[in-house]
Protein backbone atom coordinates (compact mmCIF):
# COMPACT_ATOMS: atom_id res chain seq x y z
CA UNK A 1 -35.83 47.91 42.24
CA UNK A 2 -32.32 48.39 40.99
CA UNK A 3 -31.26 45.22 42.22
CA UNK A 4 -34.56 42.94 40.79
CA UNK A 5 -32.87 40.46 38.34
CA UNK A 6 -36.09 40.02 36.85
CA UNK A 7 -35.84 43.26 34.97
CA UNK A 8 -32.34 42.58 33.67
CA UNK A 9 -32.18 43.08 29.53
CA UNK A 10 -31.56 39.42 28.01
CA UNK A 11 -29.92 41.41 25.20
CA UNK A 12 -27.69 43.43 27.46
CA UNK A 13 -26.43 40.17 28.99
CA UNK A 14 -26.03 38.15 25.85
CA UNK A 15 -23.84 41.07 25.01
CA UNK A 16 -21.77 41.10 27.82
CA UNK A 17 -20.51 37.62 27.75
CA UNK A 18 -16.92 36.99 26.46
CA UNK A 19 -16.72 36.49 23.13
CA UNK A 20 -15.39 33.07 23.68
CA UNK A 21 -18.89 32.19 24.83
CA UNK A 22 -20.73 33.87 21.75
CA UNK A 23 -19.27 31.63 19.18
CA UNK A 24 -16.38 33.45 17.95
CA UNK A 25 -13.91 31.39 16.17
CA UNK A 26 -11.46 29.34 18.17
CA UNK A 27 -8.01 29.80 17.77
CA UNK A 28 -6.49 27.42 16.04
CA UNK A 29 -4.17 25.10 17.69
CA UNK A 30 -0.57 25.15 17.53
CA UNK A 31 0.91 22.93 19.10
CA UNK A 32 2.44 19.62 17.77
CA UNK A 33 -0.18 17.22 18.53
CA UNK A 34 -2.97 19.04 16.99
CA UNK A 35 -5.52 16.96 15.22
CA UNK A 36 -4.04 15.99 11.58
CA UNK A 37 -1.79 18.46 11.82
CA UNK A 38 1.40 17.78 9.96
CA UNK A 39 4.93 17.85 11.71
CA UNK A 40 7.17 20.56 10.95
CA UNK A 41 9.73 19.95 8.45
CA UNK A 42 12.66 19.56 11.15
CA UNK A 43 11.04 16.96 13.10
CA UNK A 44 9.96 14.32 10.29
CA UNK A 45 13.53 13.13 9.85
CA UNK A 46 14.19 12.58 13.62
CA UNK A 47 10.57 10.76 13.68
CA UNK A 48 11.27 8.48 11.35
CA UNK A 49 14.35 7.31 12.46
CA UNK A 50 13.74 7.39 16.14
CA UNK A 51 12.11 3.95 16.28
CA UNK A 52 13.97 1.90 13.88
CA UNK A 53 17.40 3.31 15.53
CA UNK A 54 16.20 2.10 18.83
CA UNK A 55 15.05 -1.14 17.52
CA UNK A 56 18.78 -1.65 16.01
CA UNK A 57 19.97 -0.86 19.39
CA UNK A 58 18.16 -3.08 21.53
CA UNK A 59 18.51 -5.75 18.73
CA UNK A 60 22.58 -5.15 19.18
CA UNK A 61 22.71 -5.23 22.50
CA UNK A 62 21.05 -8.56 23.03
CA UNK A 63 22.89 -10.09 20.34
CA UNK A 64 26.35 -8.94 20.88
CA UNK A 65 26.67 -8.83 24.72
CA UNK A 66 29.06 -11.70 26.28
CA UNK A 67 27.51 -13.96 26.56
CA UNK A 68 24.64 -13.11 24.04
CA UNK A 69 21.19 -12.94 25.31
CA UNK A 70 20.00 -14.75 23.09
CA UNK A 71 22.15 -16.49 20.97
CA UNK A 72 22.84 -16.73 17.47
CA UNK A 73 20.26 -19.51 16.02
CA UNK A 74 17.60 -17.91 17.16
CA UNK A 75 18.62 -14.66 16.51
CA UNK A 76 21.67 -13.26 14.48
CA UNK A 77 23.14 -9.96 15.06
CA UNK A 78 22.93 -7.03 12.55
CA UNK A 79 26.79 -7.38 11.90
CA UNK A 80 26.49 -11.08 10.87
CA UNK A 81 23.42 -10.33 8.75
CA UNK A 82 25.14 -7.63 7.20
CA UNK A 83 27.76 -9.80 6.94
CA UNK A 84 26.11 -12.40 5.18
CA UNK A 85 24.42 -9.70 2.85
CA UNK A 86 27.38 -9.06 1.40
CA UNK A 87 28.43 -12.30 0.47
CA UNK A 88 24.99 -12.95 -1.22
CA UNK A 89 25.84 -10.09 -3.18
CA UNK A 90 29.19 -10.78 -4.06
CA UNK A 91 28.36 -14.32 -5.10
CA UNK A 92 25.61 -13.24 -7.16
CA UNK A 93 22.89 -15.41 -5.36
CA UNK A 94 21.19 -12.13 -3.74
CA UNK A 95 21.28 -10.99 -7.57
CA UNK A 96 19.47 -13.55 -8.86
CA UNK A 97 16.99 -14.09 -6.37
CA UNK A 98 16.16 -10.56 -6.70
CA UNK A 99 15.33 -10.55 -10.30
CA UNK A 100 13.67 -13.83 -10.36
CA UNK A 101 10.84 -12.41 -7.71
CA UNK A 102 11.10 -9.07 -9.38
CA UNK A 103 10.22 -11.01 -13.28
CA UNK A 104 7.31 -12.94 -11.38
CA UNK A 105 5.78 -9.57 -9.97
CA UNK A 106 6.43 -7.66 -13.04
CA UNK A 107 4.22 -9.78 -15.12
CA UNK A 108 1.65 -10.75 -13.03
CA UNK A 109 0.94 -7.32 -12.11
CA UNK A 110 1.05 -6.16 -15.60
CA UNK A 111 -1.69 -8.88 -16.15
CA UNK A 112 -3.86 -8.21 -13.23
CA UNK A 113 -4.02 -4.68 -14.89
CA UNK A 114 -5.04 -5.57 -18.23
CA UNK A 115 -7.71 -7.40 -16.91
CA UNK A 116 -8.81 -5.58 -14.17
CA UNK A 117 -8.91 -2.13 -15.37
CA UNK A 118 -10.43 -2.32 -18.70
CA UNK A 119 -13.12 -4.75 -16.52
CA UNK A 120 -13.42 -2.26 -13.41
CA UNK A 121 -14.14 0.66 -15.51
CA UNK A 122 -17.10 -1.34 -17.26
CA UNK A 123 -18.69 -2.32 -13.60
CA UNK A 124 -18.22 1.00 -12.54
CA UNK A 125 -19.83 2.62 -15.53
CA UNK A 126 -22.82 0.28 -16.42
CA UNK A 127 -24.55 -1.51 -13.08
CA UNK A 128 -25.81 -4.05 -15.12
CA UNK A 129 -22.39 -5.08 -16.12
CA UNK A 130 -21.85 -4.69 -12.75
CA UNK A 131 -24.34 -6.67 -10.51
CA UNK A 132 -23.95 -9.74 -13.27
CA UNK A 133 -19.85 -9.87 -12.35
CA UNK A 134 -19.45 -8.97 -8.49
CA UNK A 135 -21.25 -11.74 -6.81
CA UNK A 136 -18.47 -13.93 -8.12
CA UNK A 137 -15.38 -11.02 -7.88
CA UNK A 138 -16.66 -9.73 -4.50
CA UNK A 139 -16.73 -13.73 -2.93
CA UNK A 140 -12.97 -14.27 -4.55
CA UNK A 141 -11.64 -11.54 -2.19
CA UNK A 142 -13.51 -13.17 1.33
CA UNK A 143 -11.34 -16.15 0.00
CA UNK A 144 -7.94 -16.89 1.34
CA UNK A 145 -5.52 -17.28 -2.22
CA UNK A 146 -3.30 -19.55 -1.09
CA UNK A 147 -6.28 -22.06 -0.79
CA UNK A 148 -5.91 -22.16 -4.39
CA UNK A 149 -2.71 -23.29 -5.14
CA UNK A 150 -3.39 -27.24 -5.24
CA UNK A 151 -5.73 -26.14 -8.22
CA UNK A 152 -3.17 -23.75 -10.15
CA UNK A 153 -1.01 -26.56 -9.57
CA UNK A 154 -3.31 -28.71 -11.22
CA UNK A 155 -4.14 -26.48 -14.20
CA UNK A 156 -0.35 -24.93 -14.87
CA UNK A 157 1.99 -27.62 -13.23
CA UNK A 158 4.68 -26.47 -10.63
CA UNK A 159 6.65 -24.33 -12.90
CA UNK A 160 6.64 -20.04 -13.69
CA UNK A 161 2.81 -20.30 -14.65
CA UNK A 162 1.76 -21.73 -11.69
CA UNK A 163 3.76 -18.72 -10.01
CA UNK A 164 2.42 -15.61 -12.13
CA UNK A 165 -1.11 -17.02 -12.31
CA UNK A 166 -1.14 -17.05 -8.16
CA UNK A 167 0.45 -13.49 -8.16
CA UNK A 168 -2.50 -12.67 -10.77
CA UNK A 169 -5.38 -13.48 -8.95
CA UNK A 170 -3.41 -12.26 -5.59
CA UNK A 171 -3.83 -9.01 -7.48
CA UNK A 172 -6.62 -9.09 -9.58
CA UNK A 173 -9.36 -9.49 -6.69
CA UNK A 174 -7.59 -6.26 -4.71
CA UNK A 175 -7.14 -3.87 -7.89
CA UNK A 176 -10.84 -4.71 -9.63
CA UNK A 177 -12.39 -3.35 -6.51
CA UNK A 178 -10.30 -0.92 -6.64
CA UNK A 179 -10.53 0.27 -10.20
CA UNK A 180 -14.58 0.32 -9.82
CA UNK A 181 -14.96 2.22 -6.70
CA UNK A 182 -12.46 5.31 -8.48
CA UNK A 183 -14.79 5.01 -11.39
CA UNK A 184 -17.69 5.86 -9.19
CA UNK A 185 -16.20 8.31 -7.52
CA UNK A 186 -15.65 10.97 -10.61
CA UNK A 187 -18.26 13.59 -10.30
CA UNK A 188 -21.31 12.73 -11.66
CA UNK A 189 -21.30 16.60 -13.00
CA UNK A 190 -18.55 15.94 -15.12
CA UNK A 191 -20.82 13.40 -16.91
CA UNK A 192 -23.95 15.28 -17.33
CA UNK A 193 -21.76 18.03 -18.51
CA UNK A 194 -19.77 15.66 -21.18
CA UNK A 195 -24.05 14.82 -22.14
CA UNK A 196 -25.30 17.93 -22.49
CA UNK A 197 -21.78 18.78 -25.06
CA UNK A 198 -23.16 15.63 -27.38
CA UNK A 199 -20.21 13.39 -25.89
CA UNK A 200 -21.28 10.03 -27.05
CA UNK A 201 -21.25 7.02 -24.19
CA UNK A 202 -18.02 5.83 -25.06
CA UNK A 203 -16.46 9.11 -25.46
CA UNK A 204 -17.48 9.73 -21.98
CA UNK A 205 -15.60 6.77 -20.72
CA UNK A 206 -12.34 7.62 -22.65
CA UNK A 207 -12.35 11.34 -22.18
CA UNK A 208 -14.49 12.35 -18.70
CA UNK A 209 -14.14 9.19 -16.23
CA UNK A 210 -10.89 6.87 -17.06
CA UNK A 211 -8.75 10.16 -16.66
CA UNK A 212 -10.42 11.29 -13.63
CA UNK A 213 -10.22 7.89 -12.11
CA UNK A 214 -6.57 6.92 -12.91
CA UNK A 215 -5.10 9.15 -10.01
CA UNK A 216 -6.81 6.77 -7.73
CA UNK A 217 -5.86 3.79 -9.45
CA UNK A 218 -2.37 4.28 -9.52
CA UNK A 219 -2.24 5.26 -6.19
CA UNK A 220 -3.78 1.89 -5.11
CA UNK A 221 -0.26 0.28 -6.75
CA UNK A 222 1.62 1.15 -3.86
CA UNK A 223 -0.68 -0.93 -1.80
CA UNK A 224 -0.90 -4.06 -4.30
CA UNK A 225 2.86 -3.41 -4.24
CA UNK A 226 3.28 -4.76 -0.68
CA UNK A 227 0.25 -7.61 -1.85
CA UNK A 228 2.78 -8.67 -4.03
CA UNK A 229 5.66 -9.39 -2.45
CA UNK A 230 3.38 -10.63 0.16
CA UNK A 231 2.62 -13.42 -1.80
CA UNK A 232 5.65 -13.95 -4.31
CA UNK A 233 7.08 -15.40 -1.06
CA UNK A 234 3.93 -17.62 -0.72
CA UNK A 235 4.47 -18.64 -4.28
CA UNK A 236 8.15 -19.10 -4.31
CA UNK A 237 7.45 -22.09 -1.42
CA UNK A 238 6.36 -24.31 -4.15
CA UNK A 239 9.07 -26.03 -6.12
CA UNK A 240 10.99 -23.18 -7.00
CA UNK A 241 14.38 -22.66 -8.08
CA UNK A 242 15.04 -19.24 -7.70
CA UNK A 243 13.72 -16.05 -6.13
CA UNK A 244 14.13 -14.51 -2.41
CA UNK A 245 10.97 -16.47 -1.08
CA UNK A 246 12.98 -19.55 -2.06
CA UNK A 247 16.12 -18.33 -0.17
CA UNK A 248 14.49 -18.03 2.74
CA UNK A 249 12.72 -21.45 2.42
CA UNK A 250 16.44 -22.57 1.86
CA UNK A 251 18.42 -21.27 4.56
CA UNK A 252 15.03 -21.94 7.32
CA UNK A 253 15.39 -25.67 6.19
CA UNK A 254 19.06 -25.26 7.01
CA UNK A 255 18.81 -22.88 10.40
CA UNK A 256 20.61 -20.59 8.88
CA UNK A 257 18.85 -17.81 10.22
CA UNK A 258 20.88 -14.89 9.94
CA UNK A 259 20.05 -15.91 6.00
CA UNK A 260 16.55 -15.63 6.82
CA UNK A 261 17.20 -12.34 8.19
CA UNK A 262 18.93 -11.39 5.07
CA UNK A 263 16.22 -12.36 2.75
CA UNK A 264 13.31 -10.68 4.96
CA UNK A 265 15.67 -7.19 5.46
CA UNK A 266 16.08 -7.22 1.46
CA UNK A 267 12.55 -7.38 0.50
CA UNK A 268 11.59 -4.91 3.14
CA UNK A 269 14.15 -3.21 1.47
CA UNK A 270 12.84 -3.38 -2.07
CA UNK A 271 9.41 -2.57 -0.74
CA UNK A 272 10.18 0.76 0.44
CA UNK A 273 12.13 1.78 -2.66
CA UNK A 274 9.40 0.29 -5.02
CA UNK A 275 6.65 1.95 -2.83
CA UNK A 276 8.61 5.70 -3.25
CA UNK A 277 9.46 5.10 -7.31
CA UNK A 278 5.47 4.68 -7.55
CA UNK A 279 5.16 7.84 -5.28
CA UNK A 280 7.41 9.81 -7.62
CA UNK A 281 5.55 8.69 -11.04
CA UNK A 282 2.31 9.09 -9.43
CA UNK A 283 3.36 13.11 -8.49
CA UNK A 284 5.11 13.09 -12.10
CA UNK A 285 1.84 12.15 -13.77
CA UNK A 286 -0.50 13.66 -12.11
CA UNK A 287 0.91 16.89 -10.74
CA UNK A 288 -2.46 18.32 -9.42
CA UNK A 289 -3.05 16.06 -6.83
CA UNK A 290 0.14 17.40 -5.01
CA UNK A 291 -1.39 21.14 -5.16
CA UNK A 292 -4.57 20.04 -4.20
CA UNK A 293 -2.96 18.08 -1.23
CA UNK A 294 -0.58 21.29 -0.47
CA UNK A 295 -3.78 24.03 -0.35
């Protein structure tokens, strides 16, 4: 019978459905909110300004209504902190501040590295080395750091060492971590192919695996970056002198809050500019992670 279903060709069905249903490609989406797509060039700027403008409204408008919402010693508006900005500046105080928690930064960081690189590359290259150093590395960074300042205090006094050696080991137990994971993440192809040219162990390390790992290493900066200045505030609470962290100590003990303000604008301030400087050297030295990123 024409009409028996029974009879009807499996094949000659399969081959009748819509393409959609035989697992042809899907198109691919469009529209704005696809999955990791990226924004189109003319929309970034208006998305990244869109929510801190509105923030600077709202914070405006309850600031400078009459009467204030809320008033000024709990919250300053942005024309007084701007205000007192600028008279930090002029004066010189915002100057030196800036430098002193800059200095601190500067060499602590360049400490953490000379330790922690030179030691990450070992752990990641030789698991002995490895298992007989992270028990103790890997417990530091479960540990909260500011538990240890009545020790540095103990060992280096209440002066700059006390400082930098807190910033160190603030840094140190992020960027070893760090340093060893990029190490093990460099093909191991690369290394059997350095073996089979007669590359000796520690040619390997200097030649095949330190260049392919530094990429990822510097890249990690710009988050020890913000670690930083995380804690040169923490550090700068201890009998200091000088330095933004002791500003804002400063003007909190005195309620002058649209200080404060000042203080925590500026090193959000020097964040973002550090943060993009280490953005632009990182694309300067390594130029192939921006192709690889664009293709």
């Amino acid at each position: 019978m024409d009409g028996d279903l029974s009879k009807v060709d499996p094949q000659a069905t399969r081959l009748a459905r819509p393409a959609r249903l035989q697992g042809a490609p899907t198109p691919p989406d469009e529209s704005a909110w696809a999955i990791r797509r990226p924004v189109s060039r003319h929309l970034r700027l208006p998305l990244t300004l869109a929510l801190p403008l509105l923030l600077l409204v709202v914070w405006a408008a309850v600031t400078m209504s009459n009467p204030p919402v809320i008033g000024e010693i709990f919250l300053p508006s942005p024309v007084r902190v701007v205000q007192v900005t600028l008279r930090m500046i002029l004066d010189g105080t915002l100057s030196h501040a800036v430098m002193a928690s800059i200095t601190r930064i500067g060499l602590a960081f360049l400490a953490a590295a000379v330790v922690a690189v030179p030691l990450g590359v070992l752990m990641g290259t030789f698991d002995p080395i490895d298992r007989l150093i992270d028990p103790i590395t890997a417990a530091l960074r479960y540990m909260p750091i500011s538990a240890f300042i009545p020790l540095l205090i103990l060992w280096f006094g209440i002066d700059e060492k006390q400082k930098i050696a807190f910033l160190f080991l603030g840094v140190f137990v992020y960027l070893l971590p760090v340093v060893v994971s990029a190490i093990r993440a460099v093909p191991q192809e690369l290394v059997q192919t350095a073996l089979t040219l007669g590359a000796t162990r520690m040619q390997i390390i200097r030649t095949v695996l330190v260049p392919a790992a530094l990429p990822e290493i510097f890249d990690s900066f710009r988050v020890l970056n913000a670690i930083s200045w995380t804690y040169v505030i923490l550090a700068e609470f201890v009998n200091a002198r000088q330095g933004l962290g002791y500003l804002i100590q400063l003007a909190g003990n005195h309620m002058r809050t649209a200080e404060v303000f000042s203080g925590i604008l500026v090193i959000g301030t020097i964040g973002l500019l550090t943060d993009k400087a280490i953005r632009i050297i990182n694309d300067f030295l390594f130029p192939w992670r921006e192709v690889q990123s664009d293709g």
